[in-house]
PDB file of N, CA and C in Angstrom:
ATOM      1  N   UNK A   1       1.686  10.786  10.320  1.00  0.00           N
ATOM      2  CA  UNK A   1       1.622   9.435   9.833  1.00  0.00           C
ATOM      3  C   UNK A   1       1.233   9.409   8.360  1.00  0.00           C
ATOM      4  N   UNK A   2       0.356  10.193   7.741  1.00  0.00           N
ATOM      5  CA  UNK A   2      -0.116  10.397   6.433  1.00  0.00           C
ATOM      6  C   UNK A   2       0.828  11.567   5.594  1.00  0.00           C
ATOM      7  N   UNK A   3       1.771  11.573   6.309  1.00  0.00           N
ATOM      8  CA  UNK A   3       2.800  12.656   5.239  1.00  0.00           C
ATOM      9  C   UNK A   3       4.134  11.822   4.858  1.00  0.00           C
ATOM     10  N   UNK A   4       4.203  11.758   2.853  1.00  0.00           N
ATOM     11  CA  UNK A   4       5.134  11.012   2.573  1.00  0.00           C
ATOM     12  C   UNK A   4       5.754  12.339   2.298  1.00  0.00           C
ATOM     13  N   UNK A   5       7.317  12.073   2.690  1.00  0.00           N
ATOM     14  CA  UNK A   5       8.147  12.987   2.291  1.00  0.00           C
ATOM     15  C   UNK A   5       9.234  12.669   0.835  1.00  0.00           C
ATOM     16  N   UNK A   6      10.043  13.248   1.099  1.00  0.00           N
ATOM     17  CA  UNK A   6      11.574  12.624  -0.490  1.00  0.00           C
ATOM     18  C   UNK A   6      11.809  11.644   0.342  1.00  0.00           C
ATOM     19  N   UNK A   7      12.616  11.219   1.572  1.00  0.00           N
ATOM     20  CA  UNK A   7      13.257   9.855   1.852  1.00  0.00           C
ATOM     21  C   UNK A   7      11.898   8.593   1.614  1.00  0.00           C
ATOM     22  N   UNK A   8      11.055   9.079   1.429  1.00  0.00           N
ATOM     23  CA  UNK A   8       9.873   7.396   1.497  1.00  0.00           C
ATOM     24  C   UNK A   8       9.846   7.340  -0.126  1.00  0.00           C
ATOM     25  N   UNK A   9       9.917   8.252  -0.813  1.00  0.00           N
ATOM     26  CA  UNK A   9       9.546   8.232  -2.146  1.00  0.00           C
ATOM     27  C   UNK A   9      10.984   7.446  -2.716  1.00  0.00           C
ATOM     28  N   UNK A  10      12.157   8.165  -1.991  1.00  0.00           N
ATOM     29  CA  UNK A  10      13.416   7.588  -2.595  1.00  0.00           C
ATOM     30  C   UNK A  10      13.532   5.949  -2.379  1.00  0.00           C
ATOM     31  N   UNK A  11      12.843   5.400  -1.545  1.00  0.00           N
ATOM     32  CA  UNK A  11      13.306   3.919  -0.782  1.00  0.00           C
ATOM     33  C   UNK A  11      12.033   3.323  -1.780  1.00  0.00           C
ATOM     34  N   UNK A  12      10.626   3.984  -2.125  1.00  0.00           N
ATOM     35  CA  UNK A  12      10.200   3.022  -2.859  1.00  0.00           C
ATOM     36  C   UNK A  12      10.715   3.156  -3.941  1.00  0.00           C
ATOM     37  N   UNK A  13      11.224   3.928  -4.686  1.00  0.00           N
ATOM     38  CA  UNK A  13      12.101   4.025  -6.484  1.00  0.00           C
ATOM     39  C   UNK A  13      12.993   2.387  -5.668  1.00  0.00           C
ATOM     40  N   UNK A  14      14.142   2.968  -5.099  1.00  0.00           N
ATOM     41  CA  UNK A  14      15.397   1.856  -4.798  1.00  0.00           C
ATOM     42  C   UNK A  14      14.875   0.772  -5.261  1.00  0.00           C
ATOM     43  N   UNK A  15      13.462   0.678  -4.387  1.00  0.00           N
ATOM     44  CA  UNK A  15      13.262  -1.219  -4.254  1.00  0.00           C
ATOM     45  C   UNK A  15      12.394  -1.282  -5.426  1.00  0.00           C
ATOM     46  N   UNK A  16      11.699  -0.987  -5.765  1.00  0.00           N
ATOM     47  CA  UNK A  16      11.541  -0.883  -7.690  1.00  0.00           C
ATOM     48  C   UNK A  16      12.422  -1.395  -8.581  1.00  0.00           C
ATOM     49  N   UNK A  17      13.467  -0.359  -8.579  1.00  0.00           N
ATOM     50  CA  UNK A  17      14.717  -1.006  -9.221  1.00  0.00           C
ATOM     51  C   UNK A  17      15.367  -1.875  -8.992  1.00  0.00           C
ATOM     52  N   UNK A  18      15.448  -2.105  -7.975  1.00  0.00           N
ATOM     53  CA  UNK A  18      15.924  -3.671  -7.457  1.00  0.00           C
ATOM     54  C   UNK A  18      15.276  -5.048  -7.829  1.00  0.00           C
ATOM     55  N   UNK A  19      14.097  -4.425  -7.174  1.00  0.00           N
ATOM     56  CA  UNK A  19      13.252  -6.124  -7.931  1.00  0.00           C
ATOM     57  C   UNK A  19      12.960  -6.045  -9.267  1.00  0.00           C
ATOM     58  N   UNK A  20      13.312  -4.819 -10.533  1.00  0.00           N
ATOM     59  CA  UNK A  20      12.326  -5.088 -11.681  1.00  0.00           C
ATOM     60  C   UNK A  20      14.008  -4.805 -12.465  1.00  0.00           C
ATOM     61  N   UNK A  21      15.075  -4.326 -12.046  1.00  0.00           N
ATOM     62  CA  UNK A  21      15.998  -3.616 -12.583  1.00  0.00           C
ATOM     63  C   UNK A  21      16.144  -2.522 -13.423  1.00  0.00           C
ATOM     64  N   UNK A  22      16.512  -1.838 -13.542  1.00  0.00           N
ATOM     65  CA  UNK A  22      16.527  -0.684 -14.530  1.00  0.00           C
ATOM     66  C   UNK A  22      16.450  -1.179 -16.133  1.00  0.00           C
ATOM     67  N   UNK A  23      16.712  -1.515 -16.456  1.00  0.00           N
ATOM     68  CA  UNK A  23      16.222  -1.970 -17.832  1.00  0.00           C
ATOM     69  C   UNK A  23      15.099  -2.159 -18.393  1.00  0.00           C
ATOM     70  N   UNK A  24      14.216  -2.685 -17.190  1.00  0.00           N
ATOM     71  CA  UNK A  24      12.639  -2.983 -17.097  1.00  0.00           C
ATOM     72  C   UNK A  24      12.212  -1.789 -17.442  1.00  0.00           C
ATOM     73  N   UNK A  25      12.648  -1.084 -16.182  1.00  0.00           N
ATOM     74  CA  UNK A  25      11.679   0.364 -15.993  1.00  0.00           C
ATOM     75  C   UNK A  25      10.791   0.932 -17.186  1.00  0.00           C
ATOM     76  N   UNK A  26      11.679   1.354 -18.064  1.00  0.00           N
ATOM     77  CA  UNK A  26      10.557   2.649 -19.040  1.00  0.00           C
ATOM     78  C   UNK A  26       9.939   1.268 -19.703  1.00  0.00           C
ATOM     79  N   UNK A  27      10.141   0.064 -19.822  1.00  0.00           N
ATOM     80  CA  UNK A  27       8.495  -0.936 -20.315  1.00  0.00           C
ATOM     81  C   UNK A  27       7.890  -0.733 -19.293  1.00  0.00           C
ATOM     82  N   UNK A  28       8.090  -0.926 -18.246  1.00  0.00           N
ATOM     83  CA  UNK A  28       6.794  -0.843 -16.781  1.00  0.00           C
ATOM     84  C   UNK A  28       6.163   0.358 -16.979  1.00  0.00           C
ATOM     85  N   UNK A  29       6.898   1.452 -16.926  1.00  0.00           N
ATOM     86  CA  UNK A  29       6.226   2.779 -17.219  1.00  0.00           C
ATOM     87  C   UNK A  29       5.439   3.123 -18.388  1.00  0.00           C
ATOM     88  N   UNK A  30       5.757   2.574 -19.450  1.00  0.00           N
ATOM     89  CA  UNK A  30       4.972   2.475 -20.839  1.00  0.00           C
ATOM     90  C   UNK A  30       3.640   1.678 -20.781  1.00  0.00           C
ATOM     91  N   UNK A  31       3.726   0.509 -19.990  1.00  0.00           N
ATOM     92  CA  UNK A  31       2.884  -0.346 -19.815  1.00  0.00           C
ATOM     93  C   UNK A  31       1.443   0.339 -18.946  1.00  0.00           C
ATOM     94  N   UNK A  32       1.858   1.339 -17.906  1.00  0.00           N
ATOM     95  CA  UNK A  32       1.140   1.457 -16.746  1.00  0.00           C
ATOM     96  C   UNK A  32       0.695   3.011 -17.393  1.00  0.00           C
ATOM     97  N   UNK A  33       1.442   3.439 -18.344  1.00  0.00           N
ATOM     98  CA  UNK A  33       0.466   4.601 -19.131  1.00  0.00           C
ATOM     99  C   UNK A  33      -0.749   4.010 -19.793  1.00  0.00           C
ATOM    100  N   UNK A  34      -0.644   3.177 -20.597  1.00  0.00           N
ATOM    101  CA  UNK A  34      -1.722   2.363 -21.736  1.00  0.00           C
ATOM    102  C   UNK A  34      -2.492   1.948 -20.880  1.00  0.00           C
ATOM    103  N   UNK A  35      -2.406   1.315 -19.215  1.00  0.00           N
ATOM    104  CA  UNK A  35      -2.922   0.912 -18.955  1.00  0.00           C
ATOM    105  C   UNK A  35      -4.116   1.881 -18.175  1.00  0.00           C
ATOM    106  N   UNK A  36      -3.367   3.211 -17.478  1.00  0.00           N
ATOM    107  CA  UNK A  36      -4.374   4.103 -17.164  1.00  0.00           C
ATOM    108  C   UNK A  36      -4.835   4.695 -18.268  1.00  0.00           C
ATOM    109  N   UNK A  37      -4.760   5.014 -19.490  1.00  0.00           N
ATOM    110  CA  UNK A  37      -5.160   5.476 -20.572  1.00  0.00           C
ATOM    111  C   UNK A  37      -6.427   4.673 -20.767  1.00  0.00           C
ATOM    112  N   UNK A  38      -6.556   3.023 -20.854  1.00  0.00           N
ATOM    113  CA  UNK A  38      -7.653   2.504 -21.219  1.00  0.00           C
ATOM    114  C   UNK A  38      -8.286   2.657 -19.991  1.00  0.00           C
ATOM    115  N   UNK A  39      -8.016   2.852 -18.958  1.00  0.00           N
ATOM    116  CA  UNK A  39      -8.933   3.183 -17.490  1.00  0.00           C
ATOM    117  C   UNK A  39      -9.603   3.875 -18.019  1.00  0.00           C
ATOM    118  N   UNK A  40      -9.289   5.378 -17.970  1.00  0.00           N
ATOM    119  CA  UNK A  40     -10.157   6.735 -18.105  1.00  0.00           C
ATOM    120  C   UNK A  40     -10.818   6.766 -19.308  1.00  0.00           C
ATOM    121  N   UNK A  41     -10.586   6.088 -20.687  1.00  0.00           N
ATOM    122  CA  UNK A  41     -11.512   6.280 -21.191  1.00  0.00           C
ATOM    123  C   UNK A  41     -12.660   5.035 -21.144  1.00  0.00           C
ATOM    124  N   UNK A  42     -12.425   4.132 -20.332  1.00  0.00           N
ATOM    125  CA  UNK A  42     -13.944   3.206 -19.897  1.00  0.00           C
ATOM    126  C   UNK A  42     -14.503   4.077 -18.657  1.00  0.00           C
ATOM    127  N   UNK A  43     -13.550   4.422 -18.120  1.00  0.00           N
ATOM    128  CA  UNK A  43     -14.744   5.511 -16.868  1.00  0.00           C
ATOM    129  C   UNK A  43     -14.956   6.656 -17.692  1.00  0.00           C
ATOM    130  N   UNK A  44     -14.603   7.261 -18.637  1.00  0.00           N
ATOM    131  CA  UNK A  44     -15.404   8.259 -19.603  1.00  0.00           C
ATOM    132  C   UNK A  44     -16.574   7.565 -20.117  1.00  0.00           C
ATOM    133  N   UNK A  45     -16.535   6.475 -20.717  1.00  0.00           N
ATOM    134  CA  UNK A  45     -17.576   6.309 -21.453  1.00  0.00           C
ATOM    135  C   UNK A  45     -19.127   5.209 -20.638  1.00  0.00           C
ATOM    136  N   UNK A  46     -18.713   5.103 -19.172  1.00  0.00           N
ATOM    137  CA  UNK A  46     -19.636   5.157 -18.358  1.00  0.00           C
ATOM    138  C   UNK A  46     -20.195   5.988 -17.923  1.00  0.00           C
ATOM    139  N   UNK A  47     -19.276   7.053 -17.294  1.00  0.00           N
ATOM    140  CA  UNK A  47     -20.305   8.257 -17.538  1.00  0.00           C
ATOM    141  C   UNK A  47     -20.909   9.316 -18.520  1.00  0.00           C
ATOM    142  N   UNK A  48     -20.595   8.957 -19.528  1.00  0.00           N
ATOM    143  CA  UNK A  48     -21.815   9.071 -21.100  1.00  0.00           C
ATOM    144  C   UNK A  48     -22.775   7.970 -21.036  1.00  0.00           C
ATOM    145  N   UNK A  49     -22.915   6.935 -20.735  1.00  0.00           N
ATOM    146  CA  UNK A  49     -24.032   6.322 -20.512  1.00  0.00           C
ATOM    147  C   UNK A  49     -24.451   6.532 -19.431  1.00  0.00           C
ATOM    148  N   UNK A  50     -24.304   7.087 -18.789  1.00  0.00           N
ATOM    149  CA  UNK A  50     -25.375   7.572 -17.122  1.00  0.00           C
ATOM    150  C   UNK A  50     -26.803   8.424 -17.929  1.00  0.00           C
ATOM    151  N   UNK A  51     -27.687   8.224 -17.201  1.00  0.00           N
ATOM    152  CA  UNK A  51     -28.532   9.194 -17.768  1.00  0.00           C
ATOM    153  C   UNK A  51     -28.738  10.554 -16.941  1.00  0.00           C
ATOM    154  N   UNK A  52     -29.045  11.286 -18.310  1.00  0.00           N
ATOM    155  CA  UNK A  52     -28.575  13.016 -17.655  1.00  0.00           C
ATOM    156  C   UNK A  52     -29.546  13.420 -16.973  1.00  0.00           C
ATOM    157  N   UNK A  53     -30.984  12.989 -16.985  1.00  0.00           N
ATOM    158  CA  UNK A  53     -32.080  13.990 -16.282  1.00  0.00           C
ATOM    159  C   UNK A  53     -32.816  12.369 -15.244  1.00  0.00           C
ATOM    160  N   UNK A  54     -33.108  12.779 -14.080  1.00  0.00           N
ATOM    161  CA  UNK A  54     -33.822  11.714 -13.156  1.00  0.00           C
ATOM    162  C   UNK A  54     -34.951  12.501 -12.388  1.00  0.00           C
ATOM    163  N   UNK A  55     -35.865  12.748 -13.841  1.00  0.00           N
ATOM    164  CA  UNK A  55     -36.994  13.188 -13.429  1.00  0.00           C
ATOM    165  C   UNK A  55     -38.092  11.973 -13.467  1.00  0.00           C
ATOM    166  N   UNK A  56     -39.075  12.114 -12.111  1.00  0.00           N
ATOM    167  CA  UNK A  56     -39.629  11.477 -11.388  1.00  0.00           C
ATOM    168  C   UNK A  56     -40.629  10.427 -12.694  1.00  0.00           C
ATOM    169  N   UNK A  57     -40.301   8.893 -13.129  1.00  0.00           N
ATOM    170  CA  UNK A  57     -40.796   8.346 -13.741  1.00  0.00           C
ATOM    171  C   UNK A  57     -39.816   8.277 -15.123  1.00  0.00           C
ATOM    172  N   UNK A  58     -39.011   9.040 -15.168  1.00  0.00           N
ATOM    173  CA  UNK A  58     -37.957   8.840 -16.586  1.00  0.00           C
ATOM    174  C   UNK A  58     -37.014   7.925 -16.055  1.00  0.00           C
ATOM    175  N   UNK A  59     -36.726   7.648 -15.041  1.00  0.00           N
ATOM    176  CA  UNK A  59     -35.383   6.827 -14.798  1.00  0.00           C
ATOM    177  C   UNK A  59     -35.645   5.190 -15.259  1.00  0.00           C
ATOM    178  N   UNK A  60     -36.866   4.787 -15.128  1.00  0.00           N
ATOM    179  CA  UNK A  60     -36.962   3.390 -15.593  1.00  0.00           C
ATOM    180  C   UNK A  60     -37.813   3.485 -17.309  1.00  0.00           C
ATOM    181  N   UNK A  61     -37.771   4.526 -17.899  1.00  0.00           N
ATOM    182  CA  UNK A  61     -38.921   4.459 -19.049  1.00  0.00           C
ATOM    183  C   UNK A  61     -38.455   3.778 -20.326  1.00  0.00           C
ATOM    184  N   UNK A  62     -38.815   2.989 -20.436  1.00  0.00           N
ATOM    185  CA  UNK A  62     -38.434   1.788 -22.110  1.00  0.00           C
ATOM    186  C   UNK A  62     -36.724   1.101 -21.375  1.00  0.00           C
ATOM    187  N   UNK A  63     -37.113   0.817 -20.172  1.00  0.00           N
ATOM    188  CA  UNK A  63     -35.870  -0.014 -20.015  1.00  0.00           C
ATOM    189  C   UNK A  63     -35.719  -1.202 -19.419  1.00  0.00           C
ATOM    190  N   UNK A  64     -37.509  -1.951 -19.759  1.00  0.00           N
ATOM    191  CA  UNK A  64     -37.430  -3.062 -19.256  1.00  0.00           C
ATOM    192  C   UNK A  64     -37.611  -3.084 -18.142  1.00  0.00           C
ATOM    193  N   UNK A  65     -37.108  -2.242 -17.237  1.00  0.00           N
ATOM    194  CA  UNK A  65     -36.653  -2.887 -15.703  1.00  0.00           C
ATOM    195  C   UNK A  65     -37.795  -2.505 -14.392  1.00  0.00           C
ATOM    196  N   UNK A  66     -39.349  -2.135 -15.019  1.00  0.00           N
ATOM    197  CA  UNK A  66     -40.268  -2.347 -15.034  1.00  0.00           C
ATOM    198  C   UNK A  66     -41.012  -3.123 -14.087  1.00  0.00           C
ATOM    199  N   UNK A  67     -40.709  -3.213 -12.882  1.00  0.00           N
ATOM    200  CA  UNK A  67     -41.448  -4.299 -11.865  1.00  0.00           C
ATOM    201  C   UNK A  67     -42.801  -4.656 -12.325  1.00  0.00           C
ATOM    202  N   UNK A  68     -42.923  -5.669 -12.384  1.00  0.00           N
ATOM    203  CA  UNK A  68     -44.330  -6.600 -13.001  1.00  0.00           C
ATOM    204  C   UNK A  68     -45.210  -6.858 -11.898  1.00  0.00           C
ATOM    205  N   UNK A  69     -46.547  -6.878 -11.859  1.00  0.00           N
ATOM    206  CA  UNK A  69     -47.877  -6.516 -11.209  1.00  0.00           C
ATOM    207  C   UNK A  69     -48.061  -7.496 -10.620  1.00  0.00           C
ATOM    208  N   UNK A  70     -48.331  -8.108  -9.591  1.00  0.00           N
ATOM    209  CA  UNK A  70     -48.548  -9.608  -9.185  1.00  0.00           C
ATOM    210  C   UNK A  70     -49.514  -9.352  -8.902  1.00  0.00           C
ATOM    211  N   UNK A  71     -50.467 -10.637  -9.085  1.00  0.00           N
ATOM    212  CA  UNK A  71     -51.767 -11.129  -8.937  1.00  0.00           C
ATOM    213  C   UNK A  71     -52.499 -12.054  -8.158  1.00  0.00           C
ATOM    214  N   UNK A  72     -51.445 -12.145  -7.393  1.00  0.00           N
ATOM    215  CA  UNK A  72     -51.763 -12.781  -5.713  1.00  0.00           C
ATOM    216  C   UNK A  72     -51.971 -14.144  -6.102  1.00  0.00           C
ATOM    217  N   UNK A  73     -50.895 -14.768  -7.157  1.00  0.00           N
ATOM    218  CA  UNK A  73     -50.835 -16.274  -7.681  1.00  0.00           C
ATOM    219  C   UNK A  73     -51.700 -16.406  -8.514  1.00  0.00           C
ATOM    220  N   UNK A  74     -52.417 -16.293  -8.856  1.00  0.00           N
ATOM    221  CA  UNK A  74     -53.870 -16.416  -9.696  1.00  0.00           C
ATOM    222  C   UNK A  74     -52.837 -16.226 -11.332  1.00  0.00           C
ATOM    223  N   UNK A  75     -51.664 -16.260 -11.819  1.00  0.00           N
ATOM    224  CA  UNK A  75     -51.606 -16.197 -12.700  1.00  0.00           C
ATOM    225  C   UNK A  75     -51.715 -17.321 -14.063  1.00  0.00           C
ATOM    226  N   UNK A  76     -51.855 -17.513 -15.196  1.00  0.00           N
ATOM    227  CA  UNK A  76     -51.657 -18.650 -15.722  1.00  0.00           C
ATOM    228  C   UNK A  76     -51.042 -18.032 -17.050  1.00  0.00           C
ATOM    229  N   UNK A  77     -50.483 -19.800 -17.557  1.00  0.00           N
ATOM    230  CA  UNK A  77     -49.491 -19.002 -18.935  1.00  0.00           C
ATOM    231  C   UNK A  77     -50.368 -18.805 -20.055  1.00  0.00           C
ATOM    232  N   UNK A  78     -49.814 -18.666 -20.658  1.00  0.00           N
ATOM    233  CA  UNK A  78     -49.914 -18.019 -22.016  1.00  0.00           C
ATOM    234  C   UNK A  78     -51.018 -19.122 -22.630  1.00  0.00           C
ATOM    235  N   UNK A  79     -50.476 -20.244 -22.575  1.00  0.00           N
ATOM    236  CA  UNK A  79     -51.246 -21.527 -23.560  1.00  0.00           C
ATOM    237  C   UNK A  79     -52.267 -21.499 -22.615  1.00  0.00           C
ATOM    238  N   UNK A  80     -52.267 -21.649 -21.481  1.00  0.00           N
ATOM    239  CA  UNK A  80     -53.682 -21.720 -20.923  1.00  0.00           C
ATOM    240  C   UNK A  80     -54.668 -20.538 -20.941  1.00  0.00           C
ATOM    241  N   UNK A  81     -54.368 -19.524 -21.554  1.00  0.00           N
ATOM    242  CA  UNK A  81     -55.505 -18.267 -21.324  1.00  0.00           C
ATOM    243  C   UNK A  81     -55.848 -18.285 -22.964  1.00  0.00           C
ATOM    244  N   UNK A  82     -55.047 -18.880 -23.820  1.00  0.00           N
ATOM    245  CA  UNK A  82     -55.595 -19.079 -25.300  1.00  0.00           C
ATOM    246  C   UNK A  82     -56.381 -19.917 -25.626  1.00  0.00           C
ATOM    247  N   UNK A  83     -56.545 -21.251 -24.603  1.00  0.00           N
ATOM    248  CA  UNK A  83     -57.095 -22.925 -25.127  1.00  0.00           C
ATOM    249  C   UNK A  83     -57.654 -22.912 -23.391  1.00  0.00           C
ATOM    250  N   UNK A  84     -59.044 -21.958 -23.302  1.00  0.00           N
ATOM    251  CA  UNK A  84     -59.265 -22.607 -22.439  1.00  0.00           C
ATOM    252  C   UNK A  84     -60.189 -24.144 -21.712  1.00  0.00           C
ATOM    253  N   UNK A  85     -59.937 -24.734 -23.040  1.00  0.00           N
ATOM    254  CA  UNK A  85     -60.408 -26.612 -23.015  1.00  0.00           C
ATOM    255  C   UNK A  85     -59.490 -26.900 -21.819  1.00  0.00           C
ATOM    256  N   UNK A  86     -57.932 -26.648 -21.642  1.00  0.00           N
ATOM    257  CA  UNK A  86     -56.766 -27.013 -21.160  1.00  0.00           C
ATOM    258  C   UNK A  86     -56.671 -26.765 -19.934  1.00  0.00           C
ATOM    259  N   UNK A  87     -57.591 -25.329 -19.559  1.00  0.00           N
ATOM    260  CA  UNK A  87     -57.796 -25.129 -17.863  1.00  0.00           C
ATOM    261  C   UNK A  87     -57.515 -26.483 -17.213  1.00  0.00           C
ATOM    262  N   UNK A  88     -58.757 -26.911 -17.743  1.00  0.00           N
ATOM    263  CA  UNK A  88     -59.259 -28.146 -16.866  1.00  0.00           C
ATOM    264  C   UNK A  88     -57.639 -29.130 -16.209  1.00  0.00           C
ATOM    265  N   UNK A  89     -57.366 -29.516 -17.496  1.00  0.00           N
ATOM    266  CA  UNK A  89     -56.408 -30.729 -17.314  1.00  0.00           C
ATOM    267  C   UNK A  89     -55.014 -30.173 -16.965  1.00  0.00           C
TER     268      UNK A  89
END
């Protein structure tokens, strides 16, 4: 069931050419090079941004993504821990 042979390969060319005509073709084919061309080099240059070493505490270091400490609600903003007249009200 998973083996394409020459007759399956020949019937999808046919109907290719049929619905796009031969004239189309080498633009379709030109088109679908440029287009895997810009593929591989955005999946190249994702994996240059992967990071190379995931030693224990480097994977999140200067990247923000930093889970923040909760304080069991007790927190207050900024203006209120500077002016504390403002607690109150």
């Amino acid at each position: 069931m998973g083996h394409v042979s020459l007759p399956h390969i020949l019937i999808v060319v046919a109907v290719i050419v049929l619905i796009f005509g031969a004239p189309k073709l080498p633009m379709l084919a030109r088109s679908l090079g440029q287009s895997l061309k810009i593929f591989k080099s955005e999946v190249k240059d994702l994996r240059d941004d992967e990071p190379k070493s995931t030693e224990p505490g480097e994977l999140n270091s200067g990247t923000g993504d930093e889970p923040r400490p909760t304080t069991g609600g007790a927190t207050r903003s900024a203006d209120e821990k500077q002016d504390p007249q403002t607690h109150g009200k």
